[in-house]
Structure formats: structure tokens, C-alpha cells
C-alpha atoms as a PDB file:
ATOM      1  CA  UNK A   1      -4.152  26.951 -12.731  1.00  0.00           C
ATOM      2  CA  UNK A   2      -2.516  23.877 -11.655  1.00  0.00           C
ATOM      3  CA  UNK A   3      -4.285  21.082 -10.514  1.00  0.00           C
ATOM      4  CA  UNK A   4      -3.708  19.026  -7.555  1.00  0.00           C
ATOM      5  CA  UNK A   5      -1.296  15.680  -7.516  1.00  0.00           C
ATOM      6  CA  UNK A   6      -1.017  12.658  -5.309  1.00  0.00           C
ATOM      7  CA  UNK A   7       2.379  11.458  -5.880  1.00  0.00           C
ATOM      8  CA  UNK A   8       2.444   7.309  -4.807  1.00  0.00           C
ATOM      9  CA  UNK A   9       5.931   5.692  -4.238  1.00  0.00           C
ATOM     10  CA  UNK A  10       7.037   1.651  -3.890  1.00  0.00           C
ATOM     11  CA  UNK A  11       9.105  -0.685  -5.364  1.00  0.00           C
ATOM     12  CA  UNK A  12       6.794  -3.060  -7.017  1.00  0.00           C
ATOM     13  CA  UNK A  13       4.673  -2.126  -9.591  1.00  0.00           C
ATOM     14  CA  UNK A  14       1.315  -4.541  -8.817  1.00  0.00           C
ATOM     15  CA  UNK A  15       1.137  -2.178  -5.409  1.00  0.00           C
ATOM     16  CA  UNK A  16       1.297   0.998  -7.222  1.00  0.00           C
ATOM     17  CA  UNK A  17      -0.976  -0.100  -9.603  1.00  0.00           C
ATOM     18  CA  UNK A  18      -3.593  -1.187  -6.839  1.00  0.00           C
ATOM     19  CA  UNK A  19      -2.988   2.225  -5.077  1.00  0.00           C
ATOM     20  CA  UNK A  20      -4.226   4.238  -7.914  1.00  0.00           C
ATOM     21  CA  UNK A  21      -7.167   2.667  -8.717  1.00  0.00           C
ATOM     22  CA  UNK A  22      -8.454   2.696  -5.160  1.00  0.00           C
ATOM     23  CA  UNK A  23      -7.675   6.426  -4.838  1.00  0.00           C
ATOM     24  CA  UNK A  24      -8.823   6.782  -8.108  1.00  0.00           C
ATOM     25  CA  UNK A  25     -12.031   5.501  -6.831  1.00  0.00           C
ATOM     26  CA  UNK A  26     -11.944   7.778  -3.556  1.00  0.00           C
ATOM     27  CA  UNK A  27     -11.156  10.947  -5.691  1.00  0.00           C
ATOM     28  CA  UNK A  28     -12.161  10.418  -8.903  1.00  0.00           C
ATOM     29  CA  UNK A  29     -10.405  13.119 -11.506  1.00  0.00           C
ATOM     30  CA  UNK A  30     -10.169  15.444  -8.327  1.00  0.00           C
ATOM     31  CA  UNK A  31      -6.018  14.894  -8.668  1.00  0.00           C
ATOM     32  CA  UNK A  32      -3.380  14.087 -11.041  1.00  0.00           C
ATOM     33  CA  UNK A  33      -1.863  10.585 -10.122  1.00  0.00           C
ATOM     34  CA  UNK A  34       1.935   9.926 -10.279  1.00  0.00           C
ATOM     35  CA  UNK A  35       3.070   7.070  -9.600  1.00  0.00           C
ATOM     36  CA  UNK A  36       7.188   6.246  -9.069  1.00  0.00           C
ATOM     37  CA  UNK A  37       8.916   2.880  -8.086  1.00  0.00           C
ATOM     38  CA  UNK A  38      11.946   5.153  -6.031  1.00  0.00           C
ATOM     39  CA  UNK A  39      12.656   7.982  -4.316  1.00  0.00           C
ATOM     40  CA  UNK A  40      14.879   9.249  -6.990  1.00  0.00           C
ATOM     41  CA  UNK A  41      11.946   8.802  -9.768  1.00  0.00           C
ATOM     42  CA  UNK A  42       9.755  10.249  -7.145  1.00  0.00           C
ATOM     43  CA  UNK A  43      12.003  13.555  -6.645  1.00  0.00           C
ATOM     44  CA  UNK A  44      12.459  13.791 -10.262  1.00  0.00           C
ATOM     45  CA  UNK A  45       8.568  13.842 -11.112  1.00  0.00           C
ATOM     46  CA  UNK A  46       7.767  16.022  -8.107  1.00  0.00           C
ATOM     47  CA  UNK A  47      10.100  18.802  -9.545  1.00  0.00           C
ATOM     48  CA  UNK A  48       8.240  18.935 -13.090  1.00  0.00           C
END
């Protein structure tokens, strides 16, 4: 069974960085967290 991803997209790295470890702390190991710095990397690691 697969589990559950939140999939976080901006251009600098600092913000995704931030992003993660606040939903990290909301949701704990609850999802898989991607993180891409453009739509294209984004699209690419939401087809695998």
C-alpha cells in the first residue's frame, strides 16, 4: 500500500526547506514529503 505524499513547490530552496519542517511538525511521518524548486521537477516527481 502506498502511502500518502505532500508534494511542496517554490523557487528558493530556504522556503522549501522551512515548509517541510513545519508540516513535518503538523504531520509527523503521516506523509511522504517531496519537495521541487519548478513545476517541471514537480510534474516529474508526481508521476513516479
Amino acid at each position: 500500500m502506498s502511502q500518502a505524499a505532500i508534494l511542496c513547490v517554490d523557487d528558493e530552496a530556504p522556503i522549501l526547506k522551512v515548509l517541510k519542517e513545519q508540516l513535518k511538525r503538523c504531520f509527523g511521518n503521516q506523509y511522504i514529503y517531496e519537495l521541487a524548486q519548478s513545476a517541471e521537477e514537480a510534474w516529474m516527481r508526481s508521476m513516479n
